[in-house]
Structures are given as structure tokens and as C-alpha cells.
Protein backbone atom coordinates (compact mmCIF):
# COMPACT_ATOMS: atom_id res chain seq x y z
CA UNK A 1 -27.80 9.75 -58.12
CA UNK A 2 -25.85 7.95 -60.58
CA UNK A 3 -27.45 4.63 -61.99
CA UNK A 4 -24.10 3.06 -61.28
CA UNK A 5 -24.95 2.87 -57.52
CA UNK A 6 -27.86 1.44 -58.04
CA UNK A 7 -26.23 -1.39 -60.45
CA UNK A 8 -23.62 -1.40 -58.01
CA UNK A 9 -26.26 -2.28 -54.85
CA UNK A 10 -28.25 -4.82 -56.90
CA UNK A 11 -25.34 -6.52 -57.63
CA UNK A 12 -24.68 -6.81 -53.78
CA UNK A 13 -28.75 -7.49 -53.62
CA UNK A 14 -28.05 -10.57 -55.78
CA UNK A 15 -24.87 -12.07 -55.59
CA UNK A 16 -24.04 -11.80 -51.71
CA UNK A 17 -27.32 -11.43 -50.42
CA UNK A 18 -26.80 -8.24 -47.89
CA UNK A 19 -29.64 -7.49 -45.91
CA UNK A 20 -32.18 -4.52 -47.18
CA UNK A 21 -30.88 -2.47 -44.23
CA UNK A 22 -26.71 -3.06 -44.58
CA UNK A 23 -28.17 -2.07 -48.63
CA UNK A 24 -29.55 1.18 -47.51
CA UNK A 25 -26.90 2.36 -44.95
CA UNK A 26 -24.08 1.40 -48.15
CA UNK A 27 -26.83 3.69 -50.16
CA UNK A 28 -26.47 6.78 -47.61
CA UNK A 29 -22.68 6.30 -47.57
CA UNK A 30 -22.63 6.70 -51.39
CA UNK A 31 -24.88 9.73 -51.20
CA UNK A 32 -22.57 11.73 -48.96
CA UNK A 33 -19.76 10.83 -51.37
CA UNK A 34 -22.14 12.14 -54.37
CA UNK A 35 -22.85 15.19 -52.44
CA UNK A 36 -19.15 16.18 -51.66
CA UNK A 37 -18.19 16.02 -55.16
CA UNK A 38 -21.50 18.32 -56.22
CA UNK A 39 -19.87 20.32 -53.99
CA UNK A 40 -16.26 19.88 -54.96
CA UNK A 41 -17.09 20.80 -59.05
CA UNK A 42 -16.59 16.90 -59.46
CA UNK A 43 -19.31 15.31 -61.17
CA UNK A 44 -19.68 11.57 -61.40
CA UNK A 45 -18.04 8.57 -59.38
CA UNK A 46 -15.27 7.64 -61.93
CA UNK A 47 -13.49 10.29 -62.33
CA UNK A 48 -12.48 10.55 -58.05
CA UNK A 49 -8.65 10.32 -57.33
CA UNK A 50 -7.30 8.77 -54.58
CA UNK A 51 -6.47 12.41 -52.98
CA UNK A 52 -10.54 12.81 -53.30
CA UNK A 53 -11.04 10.08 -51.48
CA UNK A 54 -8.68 11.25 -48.50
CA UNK A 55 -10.40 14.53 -48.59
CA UNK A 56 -13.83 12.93 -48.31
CA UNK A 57 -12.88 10.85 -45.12
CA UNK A 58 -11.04 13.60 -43.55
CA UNK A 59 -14.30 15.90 -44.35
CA UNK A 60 -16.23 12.83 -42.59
CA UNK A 61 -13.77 13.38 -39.49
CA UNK A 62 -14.21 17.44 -39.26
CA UNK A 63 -18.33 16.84 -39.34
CA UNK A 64 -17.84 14.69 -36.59
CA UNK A 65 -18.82 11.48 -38.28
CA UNK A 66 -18.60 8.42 -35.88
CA UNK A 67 -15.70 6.38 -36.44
CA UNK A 68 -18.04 2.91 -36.44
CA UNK A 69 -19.77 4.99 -39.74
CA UNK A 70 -16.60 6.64 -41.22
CA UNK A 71 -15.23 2.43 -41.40
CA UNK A 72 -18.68 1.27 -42.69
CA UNK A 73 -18.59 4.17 -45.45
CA UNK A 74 -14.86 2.79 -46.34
CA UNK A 75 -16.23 -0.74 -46.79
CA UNK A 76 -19.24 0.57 -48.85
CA UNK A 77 -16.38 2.58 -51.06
CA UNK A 78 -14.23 0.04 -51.39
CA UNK A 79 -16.97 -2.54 -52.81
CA UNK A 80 -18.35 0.45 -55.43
CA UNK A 81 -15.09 0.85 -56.85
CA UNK A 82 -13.76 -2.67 -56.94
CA UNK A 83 -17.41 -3.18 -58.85
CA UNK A 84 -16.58 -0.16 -61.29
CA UNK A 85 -12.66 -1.81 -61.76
CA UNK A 86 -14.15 -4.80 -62.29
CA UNK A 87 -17.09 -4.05 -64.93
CA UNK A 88 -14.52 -1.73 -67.10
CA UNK A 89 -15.47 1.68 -65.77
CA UNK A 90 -12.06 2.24 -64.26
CA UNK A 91 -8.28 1.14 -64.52
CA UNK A 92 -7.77 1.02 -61.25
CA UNK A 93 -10.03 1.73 -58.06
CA UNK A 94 -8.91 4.65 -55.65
CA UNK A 95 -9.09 3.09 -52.92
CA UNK A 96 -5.83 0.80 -53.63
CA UNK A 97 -2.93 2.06 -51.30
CA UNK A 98 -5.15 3.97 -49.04
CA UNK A 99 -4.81 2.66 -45.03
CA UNK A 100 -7.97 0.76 -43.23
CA UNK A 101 -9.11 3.43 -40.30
CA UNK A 102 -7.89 1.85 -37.16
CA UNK A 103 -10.21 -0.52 -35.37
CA UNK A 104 -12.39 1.43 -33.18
CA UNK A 105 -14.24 -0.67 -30.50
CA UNK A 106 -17.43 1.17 -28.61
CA UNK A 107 -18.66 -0.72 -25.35
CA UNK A 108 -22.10 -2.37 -25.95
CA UNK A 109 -24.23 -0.22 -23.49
CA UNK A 110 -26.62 -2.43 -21.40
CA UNK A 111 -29.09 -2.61 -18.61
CA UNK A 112 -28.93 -4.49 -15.59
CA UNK A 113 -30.74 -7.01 -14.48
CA UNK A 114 -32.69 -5.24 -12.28
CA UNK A 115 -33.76 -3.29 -15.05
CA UNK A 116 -34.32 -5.86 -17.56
CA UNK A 117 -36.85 -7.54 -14.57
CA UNK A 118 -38.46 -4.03 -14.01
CA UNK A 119 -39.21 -3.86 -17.87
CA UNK A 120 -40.84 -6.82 -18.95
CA UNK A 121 -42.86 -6.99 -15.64
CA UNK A 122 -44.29 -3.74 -15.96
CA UNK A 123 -45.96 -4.40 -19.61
CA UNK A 124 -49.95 -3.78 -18.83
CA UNK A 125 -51.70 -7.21 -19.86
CA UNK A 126 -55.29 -6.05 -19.24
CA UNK A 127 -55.25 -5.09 -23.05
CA UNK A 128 -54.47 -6.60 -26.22
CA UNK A 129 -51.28 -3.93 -26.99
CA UNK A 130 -50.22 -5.12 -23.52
CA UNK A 131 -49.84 -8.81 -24.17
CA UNK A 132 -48.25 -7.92 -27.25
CA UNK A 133 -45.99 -5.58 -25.70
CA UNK A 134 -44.61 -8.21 -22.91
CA UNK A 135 -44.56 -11.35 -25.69
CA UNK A 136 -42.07 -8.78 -27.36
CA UNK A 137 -40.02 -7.47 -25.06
CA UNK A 138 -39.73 -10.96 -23.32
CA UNK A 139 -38.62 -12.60 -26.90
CA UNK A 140 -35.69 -10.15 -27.65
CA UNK A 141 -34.52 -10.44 -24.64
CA UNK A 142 -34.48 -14.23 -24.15
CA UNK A 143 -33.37 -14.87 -27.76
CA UNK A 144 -31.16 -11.36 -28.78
CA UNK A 145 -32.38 -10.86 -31.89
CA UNK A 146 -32.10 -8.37 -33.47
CA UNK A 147 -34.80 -5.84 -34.23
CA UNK A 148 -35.23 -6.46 -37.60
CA UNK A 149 -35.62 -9.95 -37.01
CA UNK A 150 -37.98 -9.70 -34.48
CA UNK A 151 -40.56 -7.63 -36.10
CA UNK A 152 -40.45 -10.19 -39.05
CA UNK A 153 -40.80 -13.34 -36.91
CA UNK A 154 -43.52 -15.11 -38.61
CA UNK A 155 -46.06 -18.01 -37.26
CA UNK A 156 -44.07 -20.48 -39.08
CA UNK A 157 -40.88 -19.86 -37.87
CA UNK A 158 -42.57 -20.33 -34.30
CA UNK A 159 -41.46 -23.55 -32.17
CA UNK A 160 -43.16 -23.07 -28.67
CA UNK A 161 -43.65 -27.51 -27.91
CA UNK A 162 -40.11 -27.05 -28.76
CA UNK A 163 -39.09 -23.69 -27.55
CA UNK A 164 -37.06 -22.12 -30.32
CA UNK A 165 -37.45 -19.63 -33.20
CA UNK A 166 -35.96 -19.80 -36.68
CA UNK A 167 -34.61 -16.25 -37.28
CA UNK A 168 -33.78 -14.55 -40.66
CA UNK A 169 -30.87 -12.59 -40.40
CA UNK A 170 -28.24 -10.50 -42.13
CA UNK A 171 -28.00 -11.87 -45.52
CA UNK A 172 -31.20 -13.75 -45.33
CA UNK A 173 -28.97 -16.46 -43.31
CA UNK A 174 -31.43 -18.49 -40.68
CA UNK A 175 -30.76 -19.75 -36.91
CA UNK A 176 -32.32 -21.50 -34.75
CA UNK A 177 -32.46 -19.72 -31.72
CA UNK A 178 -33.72 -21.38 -28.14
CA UNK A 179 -36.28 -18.85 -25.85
CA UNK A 180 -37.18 -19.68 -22.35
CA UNK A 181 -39.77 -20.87 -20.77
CA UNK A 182 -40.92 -17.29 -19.68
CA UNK A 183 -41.05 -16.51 -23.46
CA UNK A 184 -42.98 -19.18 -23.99
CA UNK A 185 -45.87 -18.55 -21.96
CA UNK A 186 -45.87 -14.95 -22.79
CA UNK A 187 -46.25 -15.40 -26.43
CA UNK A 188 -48.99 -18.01 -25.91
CA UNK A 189 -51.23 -15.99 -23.79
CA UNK A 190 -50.66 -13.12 -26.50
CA UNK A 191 -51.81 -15.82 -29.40
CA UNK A 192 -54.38 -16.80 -27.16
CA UNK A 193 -55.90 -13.60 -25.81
CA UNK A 194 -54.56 -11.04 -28.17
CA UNK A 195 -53.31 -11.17 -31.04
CA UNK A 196 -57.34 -12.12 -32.92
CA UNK A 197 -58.09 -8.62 -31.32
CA UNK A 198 -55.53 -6.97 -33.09
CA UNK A 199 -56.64 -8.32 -36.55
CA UNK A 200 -60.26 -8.15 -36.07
CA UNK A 201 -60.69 -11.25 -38.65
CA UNK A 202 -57.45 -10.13 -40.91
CA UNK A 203 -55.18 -12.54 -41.86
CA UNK A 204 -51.62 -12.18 -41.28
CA UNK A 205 -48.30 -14.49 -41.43
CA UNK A 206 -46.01 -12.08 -39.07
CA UNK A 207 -46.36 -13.27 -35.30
CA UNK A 208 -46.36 -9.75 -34.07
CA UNK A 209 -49.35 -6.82 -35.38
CA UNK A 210 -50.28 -3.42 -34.60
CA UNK A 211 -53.90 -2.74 -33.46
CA UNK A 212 -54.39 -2.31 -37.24
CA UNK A 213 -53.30 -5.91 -37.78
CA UNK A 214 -50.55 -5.21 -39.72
CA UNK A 215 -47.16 -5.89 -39.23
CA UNK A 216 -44.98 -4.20 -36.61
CA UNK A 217 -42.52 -2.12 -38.00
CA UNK A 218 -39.05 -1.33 -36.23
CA UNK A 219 -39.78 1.91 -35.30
CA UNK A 220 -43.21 1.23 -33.85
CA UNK A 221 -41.00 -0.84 -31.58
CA UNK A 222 -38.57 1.43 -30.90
CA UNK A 223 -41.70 3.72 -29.57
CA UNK A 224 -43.47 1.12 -27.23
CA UNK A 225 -39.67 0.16 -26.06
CA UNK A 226 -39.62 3.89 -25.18
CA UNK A 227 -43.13 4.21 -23.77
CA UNK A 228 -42.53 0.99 -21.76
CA UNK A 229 -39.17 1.98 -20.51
CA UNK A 230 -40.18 5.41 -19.61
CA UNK A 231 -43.07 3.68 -17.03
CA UNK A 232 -40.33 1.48 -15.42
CA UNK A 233 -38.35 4.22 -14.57
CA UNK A 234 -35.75 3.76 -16.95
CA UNK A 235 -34.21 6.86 -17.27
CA UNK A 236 -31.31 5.44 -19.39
CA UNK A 237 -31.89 6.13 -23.18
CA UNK A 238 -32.59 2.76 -24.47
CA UNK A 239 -32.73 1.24 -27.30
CA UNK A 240 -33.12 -2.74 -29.14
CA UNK A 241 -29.85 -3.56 -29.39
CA UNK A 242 -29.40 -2.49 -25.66
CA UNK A 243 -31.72 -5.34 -24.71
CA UNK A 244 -29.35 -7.72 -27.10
CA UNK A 245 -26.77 -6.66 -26.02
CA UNK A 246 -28.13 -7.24 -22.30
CA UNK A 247 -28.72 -11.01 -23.64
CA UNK A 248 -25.13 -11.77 -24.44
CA UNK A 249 -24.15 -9.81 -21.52
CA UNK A 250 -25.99 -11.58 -19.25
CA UNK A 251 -25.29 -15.44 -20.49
CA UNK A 252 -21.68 -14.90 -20.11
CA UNK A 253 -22.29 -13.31 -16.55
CA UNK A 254 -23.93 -16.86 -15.73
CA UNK A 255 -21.22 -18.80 -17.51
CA UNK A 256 -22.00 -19.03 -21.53
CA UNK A 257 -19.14 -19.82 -23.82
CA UNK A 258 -18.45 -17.44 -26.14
CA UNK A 259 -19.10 -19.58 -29.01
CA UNK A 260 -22.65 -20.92 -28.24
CA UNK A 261 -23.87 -16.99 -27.76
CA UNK A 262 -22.07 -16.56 -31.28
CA UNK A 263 -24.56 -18.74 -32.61
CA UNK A 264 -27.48 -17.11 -30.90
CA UNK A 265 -26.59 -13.83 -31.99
CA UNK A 266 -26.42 -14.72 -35.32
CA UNK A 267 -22.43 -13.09 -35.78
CA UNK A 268 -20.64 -14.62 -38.30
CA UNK A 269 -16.90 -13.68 -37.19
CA UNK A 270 -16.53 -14.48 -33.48
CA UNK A 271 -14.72 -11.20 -32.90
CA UNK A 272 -17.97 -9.51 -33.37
CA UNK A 273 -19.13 -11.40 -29.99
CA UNK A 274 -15.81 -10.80 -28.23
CA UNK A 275 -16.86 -7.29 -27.38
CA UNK A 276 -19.33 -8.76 -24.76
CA UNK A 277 -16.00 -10.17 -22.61
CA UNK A 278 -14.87 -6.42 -22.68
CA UNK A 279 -18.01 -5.21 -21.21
CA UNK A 280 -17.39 -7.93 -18.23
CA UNK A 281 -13.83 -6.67 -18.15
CA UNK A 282 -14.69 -3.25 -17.50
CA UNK A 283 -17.86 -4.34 -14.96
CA UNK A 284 -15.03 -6.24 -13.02
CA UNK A 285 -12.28 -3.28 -13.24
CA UNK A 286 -15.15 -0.36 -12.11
CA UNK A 287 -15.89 -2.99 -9.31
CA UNK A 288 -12.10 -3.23 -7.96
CA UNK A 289 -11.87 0.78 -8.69
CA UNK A 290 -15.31 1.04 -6.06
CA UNK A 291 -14.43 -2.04 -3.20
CA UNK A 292 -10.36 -2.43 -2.97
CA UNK A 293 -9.15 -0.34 -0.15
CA UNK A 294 -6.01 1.05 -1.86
CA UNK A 295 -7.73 3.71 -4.37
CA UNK A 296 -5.11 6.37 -3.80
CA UNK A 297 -1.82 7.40 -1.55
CA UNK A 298 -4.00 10.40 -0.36
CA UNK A 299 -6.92 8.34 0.91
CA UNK A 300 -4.46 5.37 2.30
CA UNK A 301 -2.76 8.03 4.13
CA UNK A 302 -6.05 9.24 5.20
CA UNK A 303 -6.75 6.06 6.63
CA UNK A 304 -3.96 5.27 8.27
CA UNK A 305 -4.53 8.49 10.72
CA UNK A 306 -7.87 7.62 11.85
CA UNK A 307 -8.30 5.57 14.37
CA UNK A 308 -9.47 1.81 13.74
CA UNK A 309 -13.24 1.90 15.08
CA UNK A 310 -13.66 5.17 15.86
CA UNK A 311 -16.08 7.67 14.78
CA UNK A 312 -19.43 7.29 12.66
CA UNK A 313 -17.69 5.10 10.33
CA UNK A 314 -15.44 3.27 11.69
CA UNK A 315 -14.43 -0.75 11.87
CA UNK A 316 -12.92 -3.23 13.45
CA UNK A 317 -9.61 -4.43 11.64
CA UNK A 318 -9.21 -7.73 12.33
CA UNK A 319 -9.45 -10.78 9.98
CA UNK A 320 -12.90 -12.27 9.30
């Protein structure tokens, strides 16, 4: 692909400091751009019209691209050719004049916390994989992290007389983020009893290790979430960010402010977090849709022909 991208992603690399994974995704976005104009007779980046550029996105929207992607690709577009403006390779970028997609907001899916209780109790702890397993699953969810940052927890970012870890997140930014006492314990039995099993005398700086004793990677994870999920009867697809987005959930069920889970979750605009009081929103409004009495005209009328306490169902009226 052309070395401009690359120029173009170490600049991003070096001067704002965007994680390794935001780098990549901005890489794949480029790459479908690269392809279409193969494909199109166009070859190279600076030559694209704004009228391209339409065409791309609307090709995006026929292949069914998600909306969350299609605005991620715009950003990633934008940034290339304000870098190609800016270091003389074009007058003008062609993305100037064209309209931001609309916001597009997608509910967090989460589990309850029935099923959060079912999963990390389940984890088998007879084995070393086991207390690893349960010292993971019980960290993401009482901190949120996100997956990426979890797998690259190391020992030194590790605070258990305190109770907190420092996390590394997007943009290499670090938080300190407080874990509960459950955490705690979990993570010190798996120091303890596990973790020297699972590097067999190796030497290793990340807190969490396969039975290799290297590090965990995110989609060795993503398999013992599975695994683990699967034997607690989870039939739900799940994923990591379900069980962070069960976190914030779950605090501002209890009471949490909106700013102090912010600041756990590591967002840097608050509006990323205010998607968590939708979720409640739509947990209350399902809950009036199932318990108030007046769903419908056809069921009130219903109702109002059977007789109060009769049959298999019925009940008594009056005022409790």
C-alpha cells in the first residue's frame, strides 16, 4: 500500500500517541479505501475527488458496513488527508465540505448480575489455568478495563495493600483504577498458588501468563471468556467489553456518578460514558412496558370484563 499511509500512521504513532490497536483499525480503513480505487482504475491516494470519497462511503453503506465503522473510517480519512494538505501533497483535502455521518448510538449489551455471579464463581481453582482464569475475570469486572489493558497489566502496576491498578490505556494515558476486595484475594491466591506453575522458573513482568509462561494475549482471553461462559450457562454471546460494560452498568445501578465511572473507564469525553444512563433508561422503560397495568386498550378492555377474583388468575382489587 502506499508508503504515504504508513508516514501518515507514524506520524499519529508519534505525535498523538494513538494506541497500536486505534493504529491498526485507521490501517484497515485505509486499505478498503486503497482497494476501491484498484478497483475504480484510480491509483494512488492524491489524486481522489471529493465525489470519490462519497462513492466510497456510500459503497461502505451497500456492503453493509456498520455505521460505528463507516464514522471511524471518516475520522481515519479525514486525518490522512489533512496530513497529505498539510505536508504539500495536496491543495486541498477532499474531505472539506463533505457532512459528518449522523451520530449513531448502539446500546452497550450487558449481563446481569446473576450472570456476572454465575461466571466468576464457576472458574475451576483446583488447577493453575483455573486460578488464573477467576483472578481475570474477577479484575475486569471489578475495575472495567479494557481488554487490552488487562492482558498487559504488569507486576508493577499491581497495588493489592492498597487495592488499585495503574492501567495503560488508549494513547498510552495511565489511571489509577480501585478493585475490590474480591479481586484482591483472587489475584493473590493466583500469585500464590499459580502463577510459578505457569512459568516453570521463567521470568516474566506481565501479571497474567499462559501455561507457557508467556503473556496472555487478547484473544486467548476472548477463548477462556468463551469456554468459561459456555460452563455457566451463558448462552448469550459474550464478549470483554460486555463484562465492562456490565461494570459501569452496574455502579450506576447502585448509585455511581457519572463522572467518577468516567475516570475508571478511562473515557476521555464524558459523552462516551453517557451511553451507560441509556442502558438504565431502557432497563426502566422495558420494566414499565412488563409491570404497569395499562399496556393496551384491548387488554384494559379485557380486564375490565372479567370478574375481580375470579378464575385461575384472578385478584383482589383493593388498595394495599
Amino acid at each position: 500500500m502506499d508508503s504515504l499511509v504508513e508516514r501518515y500512521l507514524n506520524d499519529l504513532r508519534v505525535e498523538a500517541g494513538l494506541a497500536t490497536n486505534t493504529l491498526e483499525a485507521y490501517r484497515r480503513d485505509l486499505q478498503k479505501l486503497h482497494f476501491y480505487l484498484n478497483a475504480k482504475g484510480t491509483h494512488g491516494f492524491a489524486g481522489v475527488t471529493r465525489q470519490t470519497i462519497s462513492e466510497f462511503l456510500g459503497h461502505l453503506k451497500r456492503s453493509n458496513h456498520a455505521p460505528a465503522s463507516t464514522a471511524r473510517c471518516m475520522a481515519a480519512l479525514r486525518g490522512f488527508y489533512r496530513f497529505l494538505s498539510k505536508e504539500g501533497f495536496m491543495r486541498e483535502s477532499p474531505m472539506v465540505g463533505l457532512s459528518r455521518p449522523r451520530p449513531w448510538m448502539r446500546l452497550p449489551k450487558t449481563l446481569t448480575q446473576r450472570d456476572v455471579t454465575d461466571l466468576l464463581e464457576l472458574a475451576d481453582r483446583s488447577r493453575p489455568e483455573g486460578r488464573r482464569d477467576a483472578a481475570m475475570l474477577e479484575l475486569l469486572y471489578a475495575t472495567g478495563l479494557r481488554v487490552s489493558e488487562l492482558v498487559n497489566v504488569r507486576l508493577s502496576q499491581l497495588n493489592l495493600a492498597v487495592g488499585y491498578v495503574l492501567a495503560t490505556g488508549k494513547g498510552a494515558k495511565q489511571r489509577v483504577v480501585p478493585m475490590g476486595d474480591m479481586a484482591r484475594q483472587k489475584i493473590r491466591l493466583y500469585l500464590k498458588e499459580a502463577r510459578g506453575a505457569l512459568l516453570k522458573k521463567r521470568e516474566s513482568p506481565h501479571l497474567f501468563v499462559t501455561r507457557r509462561g508467556m503473556p496472555m494475549s487478547r484473544q486467548g482471553f476472548w477463548k477462556l471468556l468463551r469456554a468459561r461462559a459456555k460452563e455457566a450457562g451463558i448462552t448469550k454471546p459474550i464478549s470483554p467489553h460486555m463484562l465492562r460494560h456490565s461494570f459501569a452498568t452496574h455502579l450506576l445501578d447502585h448509585g455511581a456518578d457519572l463522572r467518577s465511572v468516567q475516570a475508571m473507564l478511562g473515557h476521555a469525553s464524558i459523552s462516551s460514558t453517557q451511553i451507560y444512563t441509556h442502558v438504565e433508561r431502557a432497563r426502566l422503560k422495558r420494566l414499565h412496558s412488563d409491570l404497569f397495568p395499562r399496556k393496551s386498550r384491548r387488554r384494559d378492555r379485557t380486564a375490565d370484563r372479567s370478574p375481580v377474583g375470579s378464575g385461575e388468575n384472578g385478584c383482589d382489587a383493593s388498595p394495599q
